[in-house]
N, C-alpha and C. Protein backbone atom coordinates (compact mmCIF):
# COMPACT_ATOMS: atom_id res chain seq x y z
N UNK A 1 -40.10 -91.21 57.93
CA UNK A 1 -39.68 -89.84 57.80
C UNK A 1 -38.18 -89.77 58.10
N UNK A 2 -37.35 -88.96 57.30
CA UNK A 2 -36.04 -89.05 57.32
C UNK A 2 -35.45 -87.69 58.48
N UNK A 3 -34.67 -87.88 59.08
CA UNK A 3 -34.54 -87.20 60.08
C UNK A 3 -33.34 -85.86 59.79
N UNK A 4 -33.80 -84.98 60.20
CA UNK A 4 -33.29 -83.37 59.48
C UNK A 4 -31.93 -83.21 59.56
N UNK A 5 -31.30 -82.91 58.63
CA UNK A 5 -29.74 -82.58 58.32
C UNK A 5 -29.40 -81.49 59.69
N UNK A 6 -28.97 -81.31 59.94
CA UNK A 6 -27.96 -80.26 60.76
C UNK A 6 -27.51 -78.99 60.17
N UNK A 7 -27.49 -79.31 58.93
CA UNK A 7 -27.17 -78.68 57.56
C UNK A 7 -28.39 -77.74 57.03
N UNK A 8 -29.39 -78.16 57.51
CA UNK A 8 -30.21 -77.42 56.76
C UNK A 8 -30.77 -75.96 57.05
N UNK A 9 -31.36 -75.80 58.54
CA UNK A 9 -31.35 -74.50 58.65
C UNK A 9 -30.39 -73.54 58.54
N UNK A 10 -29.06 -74.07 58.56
CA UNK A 10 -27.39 -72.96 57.99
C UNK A 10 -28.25 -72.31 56.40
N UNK A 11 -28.25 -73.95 55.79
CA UNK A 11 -28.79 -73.59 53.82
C UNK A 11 -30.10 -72.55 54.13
N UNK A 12 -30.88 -72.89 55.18
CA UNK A 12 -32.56 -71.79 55.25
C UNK A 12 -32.02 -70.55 55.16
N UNK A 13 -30.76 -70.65 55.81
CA UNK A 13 -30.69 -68.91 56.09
C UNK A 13 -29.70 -68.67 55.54
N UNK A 14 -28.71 -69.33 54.89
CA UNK A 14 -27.94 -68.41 53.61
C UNK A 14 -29.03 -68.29 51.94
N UNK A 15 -30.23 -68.99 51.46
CA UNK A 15 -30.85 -68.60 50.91
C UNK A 15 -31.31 -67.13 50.98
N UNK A 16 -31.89 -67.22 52.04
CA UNK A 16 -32.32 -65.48 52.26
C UNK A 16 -31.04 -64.12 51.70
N UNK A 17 -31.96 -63.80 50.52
CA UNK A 17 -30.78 -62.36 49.71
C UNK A 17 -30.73 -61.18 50.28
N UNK A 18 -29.75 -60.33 50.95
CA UNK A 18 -30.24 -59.44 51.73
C UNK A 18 -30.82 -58.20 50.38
N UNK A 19 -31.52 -57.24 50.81
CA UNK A 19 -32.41 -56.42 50.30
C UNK A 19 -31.13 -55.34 49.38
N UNK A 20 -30.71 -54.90 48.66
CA UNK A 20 -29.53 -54.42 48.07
C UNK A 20 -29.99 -52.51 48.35
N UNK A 21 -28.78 -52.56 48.20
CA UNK A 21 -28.56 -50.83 49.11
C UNK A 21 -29.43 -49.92 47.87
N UNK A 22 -29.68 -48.99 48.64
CA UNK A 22 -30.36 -47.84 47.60
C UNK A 22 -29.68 -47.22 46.78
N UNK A 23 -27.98 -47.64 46.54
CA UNK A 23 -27.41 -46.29 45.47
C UNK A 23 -26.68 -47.56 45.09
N UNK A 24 -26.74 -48.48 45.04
CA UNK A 24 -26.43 -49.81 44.27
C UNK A 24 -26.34 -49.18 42.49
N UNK A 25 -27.35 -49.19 41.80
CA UNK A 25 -28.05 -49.47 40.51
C UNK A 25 -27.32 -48.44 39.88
N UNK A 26 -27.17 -46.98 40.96
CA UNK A 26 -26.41 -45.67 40.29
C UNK A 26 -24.68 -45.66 40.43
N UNK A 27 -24.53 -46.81 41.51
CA UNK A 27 -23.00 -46.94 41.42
C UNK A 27 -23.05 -47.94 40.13
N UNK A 28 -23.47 -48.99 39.94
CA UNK A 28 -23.05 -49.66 38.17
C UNK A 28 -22.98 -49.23 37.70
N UNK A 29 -24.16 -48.19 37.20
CA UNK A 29 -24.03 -47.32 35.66
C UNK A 29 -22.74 -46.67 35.84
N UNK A 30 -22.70 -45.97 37.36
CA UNK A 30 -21.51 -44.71 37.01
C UNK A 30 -20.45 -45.85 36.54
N UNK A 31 -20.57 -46.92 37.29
CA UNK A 31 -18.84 -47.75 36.45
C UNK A 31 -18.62 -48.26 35.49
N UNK A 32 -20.22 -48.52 34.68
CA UNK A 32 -20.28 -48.63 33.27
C UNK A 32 -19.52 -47.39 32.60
N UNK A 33 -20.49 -46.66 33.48
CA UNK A 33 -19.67 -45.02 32.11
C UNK A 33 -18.52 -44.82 32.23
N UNK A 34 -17.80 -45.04 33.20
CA UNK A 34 -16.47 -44.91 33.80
C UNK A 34 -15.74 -45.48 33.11
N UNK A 35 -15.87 -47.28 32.96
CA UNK A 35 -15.38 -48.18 32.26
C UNK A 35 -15.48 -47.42 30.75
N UNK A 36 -16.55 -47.09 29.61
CA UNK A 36 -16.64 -47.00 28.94
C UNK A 36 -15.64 -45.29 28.42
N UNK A 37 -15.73 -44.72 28.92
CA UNK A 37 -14.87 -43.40 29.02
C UNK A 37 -13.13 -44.06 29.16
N UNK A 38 -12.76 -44.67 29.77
CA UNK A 38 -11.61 -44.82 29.98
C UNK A 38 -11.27 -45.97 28.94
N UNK A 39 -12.09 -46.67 27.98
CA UNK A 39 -11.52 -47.61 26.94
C UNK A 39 -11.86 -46.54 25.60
N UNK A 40 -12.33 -45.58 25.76
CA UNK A 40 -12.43 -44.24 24.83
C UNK A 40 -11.47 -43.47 24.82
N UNK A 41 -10.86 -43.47 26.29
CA UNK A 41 -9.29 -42.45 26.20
C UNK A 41 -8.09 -43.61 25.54
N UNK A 42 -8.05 -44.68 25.97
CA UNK A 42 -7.07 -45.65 25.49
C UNK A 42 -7.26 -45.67 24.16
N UNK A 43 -8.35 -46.00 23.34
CA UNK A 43 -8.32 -46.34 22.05
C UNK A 43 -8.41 -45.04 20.71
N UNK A 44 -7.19 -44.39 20.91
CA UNK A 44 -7.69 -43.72 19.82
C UNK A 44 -6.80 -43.39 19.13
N UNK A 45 -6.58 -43.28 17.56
CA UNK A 45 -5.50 -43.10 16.98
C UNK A 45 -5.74 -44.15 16.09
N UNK A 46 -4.59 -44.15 15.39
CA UNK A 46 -5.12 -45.19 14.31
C UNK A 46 -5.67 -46.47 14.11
N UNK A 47 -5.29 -47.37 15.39
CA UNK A 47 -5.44 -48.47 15.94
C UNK A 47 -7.59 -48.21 15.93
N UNK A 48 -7.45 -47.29 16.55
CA UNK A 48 -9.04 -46.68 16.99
C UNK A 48 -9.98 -46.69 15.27
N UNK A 49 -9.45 -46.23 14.37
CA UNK A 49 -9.67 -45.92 13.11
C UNK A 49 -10.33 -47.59 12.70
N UNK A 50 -9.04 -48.09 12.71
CA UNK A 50 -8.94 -49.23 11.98
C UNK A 50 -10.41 -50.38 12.71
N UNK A 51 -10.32 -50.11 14.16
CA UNK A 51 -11.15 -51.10 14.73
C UNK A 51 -12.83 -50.51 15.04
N UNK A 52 -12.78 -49.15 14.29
CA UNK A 52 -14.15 -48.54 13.72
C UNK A 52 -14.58 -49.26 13.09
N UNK A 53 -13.83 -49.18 11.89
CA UNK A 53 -13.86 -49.71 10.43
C UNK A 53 -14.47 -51.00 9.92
N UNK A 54 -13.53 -52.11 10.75
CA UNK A 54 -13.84 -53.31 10.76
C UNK A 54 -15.22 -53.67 11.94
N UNK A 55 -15.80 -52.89 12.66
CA UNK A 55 -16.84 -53.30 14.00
C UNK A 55 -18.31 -53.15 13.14
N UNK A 56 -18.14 -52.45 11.51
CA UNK A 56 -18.98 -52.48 10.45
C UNK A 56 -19.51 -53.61 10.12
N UNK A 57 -20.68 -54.46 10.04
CA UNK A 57 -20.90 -55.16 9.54
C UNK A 57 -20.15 -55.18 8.09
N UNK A 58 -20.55 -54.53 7.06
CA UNK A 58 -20.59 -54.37 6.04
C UNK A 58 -18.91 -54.37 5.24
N UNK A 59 -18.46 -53.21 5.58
CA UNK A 59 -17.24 -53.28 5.78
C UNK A 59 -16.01 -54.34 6.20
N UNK A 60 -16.33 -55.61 7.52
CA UNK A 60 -15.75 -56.71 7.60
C UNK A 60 -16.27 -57.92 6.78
N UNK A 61 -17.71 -57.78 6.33
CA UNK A 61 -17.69 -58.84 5.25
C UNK A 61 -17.19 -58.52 3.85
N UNK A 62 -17.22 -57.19 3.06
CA UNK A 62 -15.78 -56.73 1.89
C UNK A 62 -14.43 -56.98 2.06
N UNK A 63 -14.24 -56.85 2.83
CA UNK A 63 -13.06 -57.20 3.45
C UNK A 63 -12.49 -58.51 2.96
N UNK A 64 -13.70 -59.40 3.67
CA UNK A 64 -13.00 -60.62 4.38
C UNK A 64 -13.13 -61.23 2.14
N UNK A 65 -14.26 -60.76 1.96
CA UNK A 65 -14.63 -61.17 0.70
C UNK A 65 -13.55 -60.73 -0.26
N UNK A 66 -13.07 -59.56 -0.52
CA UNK A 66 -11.50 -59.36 -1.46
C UNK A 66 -10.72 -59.94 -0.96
N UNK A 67 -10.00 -60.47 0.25
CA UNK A 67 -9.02 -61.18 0.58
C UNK A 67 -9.44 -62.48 -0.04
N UNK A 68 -10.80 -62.95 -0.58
CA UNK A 68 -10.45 -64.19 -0.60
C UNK A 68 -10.60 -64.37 -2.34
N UNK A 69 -11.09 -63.07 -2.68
CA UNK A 69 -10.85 -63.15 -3.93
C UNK A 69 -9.29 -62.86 -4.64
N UNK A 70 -8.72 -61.74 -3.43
CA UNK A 70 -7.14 -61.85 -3.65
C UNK A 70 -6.30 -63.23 -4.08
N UNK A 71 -7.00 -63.64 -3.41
CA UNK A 71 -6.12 -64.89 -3.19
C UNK A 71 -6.24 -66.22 -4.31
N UNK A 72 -7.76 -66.15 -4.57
CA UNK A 72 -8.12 -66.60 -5.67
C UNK A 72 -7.36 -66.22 -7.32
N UNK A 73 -7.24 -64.40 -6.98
CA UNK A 73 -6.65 -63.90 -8.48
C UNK A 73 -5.17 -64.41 -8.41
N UNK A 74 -4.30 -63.97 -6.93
CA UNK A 74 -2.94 -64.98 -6.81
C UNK A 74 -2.73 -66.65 -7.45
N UNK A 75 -3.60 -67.38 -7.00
CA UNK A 75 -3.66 -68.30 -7.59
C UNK A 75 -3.49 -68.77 -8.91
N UNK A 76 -4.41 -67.82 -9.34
CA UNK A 76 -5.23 -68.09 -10.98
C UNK A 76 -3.80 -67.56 -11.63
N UNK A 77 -3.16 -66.58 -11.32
CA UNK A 77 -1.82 -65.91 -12.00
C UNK A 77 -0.58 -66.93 -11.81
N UNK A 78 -0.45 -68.00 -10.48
CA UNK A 78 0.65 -68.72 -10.05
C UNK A 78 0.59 -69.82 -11.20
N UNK A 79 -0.97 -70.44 -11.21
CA UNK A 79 -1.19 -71.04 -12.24
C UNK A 79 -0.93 -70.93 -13.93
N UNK A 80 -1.48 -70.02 -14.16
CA UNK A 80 -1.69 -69.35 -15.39
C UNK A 80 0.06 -69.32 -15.70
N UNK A 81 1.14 -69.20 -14.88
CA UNK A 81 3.06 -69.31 -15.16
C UNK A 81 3.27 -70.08 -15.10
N UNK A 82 2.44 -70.98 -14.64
CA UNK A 82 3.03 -72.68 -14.36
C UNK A 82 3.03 -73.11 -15.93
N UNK A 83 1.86 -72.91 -16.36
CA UNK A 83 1.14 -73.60 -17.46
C UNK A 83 1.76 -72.86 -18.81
N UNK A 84 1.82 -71.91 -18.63
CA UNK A 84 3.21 -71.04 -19.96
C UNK A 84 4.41 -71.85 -20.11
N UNK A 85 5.00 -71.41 -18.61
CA UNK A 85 6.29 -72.79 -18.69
C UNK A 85 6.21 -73.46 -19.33
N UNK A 86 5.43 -74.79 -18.61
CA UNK A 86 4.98 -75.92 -19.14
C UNK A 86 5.12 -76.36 -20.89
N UNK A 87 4.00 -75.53 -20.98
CA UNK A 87 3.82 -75.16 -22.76
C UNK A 87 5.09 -75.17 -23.63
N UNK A 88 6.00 -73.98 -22.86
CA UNK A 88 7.08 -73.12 -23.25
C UNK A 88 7.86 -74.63 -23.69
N UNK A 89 8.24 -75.48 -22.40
CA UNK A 89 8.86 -76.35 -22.57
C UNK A 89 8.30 -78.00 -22.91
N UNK A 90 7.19 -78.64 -23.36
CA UNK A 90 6.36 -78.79 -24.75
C UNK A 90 6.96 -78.53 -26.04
N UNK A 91 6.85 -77.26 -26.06
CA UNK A 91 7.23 -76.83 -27.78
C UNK A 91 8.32 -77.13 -27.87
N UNK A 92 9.88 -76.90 -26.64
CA UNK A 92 11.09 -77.03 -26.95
C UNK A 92 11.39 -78.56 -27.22
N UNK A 93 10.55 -79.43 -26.57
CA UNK A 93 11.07 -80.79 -26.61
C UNK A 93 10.11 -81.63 -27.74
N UNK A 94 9.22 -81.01 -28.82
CA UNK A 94 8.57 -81.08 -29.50
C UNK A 94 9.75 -80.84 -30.77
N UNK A 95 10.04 -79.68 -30.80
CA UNK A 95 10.97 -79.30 -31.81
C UNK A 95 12.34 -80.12 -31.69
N UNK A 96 13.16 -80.50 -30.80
CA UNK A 96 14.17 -81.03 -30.68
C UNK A 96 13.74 -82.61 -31.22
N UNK A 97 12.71 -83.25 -30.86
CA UNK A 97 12.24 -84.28 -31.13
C UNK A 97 11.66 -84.31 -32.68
N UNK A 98 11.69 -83.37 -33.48
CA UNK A 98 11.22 -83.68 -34.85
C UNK A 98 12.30 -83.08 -35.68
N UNK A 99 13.20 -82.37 -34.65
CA UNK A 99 14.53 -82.28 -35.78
C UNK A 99 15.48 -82.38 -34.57
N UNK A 100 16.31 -83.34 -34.84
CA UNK A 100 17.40 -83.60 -33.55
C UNK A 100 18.45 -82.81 -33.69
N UNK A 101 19.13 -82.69 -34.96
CA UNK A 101 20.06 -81.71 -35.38
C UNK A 101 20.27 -80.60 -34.80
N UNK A 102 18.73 -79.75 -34.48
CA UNK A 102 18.20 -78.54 -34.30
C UNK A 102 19.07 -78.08 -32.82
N UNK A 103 19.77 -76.74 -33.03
CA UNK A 103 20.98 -76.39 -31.77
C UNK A 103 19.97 -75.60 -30.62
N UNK A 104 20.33 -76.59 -29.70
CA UNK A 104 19.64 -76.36 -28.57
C UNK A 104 19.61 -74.70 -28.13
N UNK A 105 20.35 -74.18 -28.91
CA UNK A 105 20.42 -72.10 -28.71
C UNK A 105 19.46 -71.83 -29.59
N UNK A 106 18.78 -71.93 -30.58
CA UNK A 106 17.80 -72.00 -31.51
C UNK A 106 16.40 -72.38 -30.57
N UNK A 107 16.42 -73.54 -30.36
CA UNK A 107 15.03 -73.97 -29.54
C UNK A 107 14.95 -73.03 -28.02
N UNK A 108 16.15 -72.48 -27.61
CA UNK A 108 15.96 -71.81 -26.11
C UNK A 108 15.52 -70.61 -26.78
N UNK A 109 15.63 -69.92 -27.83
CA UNK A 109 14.72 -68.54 -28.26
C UNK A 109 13.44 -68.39 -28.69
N UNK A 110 12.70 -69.55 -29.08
CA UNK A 110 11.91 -69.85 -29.71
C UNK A 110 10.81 -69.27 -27.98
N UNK A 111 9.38 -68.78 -28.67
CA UNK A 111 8.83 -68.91 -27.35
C UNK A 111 7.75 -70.23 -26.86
């Protein structure tokens, strides 16, 4: 048999929870409501609007979903000028190459 800590009846008796006061349960709530009233006076105005708006399910997944289609149509348009260029200048070095003669002010109007 192992012989008893010194330590242990201190731990017996800080286990023991004392019994909690009777107006305990009604002081939280009041500081819930308290808390909740006073992040109601801070937040309001447009900032308040905006973070309605988005606390929507529905509303932050449209959202998030046109931004990424934004970005997709950005793309598709950055692309879509690249590839005109491109083309643009194709045809010019197409034409210079099957008539060399041809004055390079002639091939820059051409589209």
């Amino acid at each position: 048999m192992s012989p008893r800590d010194p330590l242990d009846p201190l731990l017996d008796h800080w286990s023991e929870t004392p019994a909690p006061s009777s107006g305990l349960a009604s002081e939280v709530w009041r500081r819930i409501a308290q808390s909740e009233q006073d992040i109601a006076v801070v937040k309001t105005g447009f900032w308040a609007g905006i973070e309605a708006w988005f606390s929507r399910p529905p509303f932050a997944a449209m959202f998030v979903a046109s931004c990424a289609l934004l970005g997709l149509f950005l793309a598709e348009l950055r692309l879509n000028h690249e590839q005109r260029e491109r083309n643009t200048q194709l045809a010019r070095s197409y034409l210079q190459l099957i008539d060399p003669l041809l004055k390079s002010e002639q091939v820059a109007r051409l589209p």
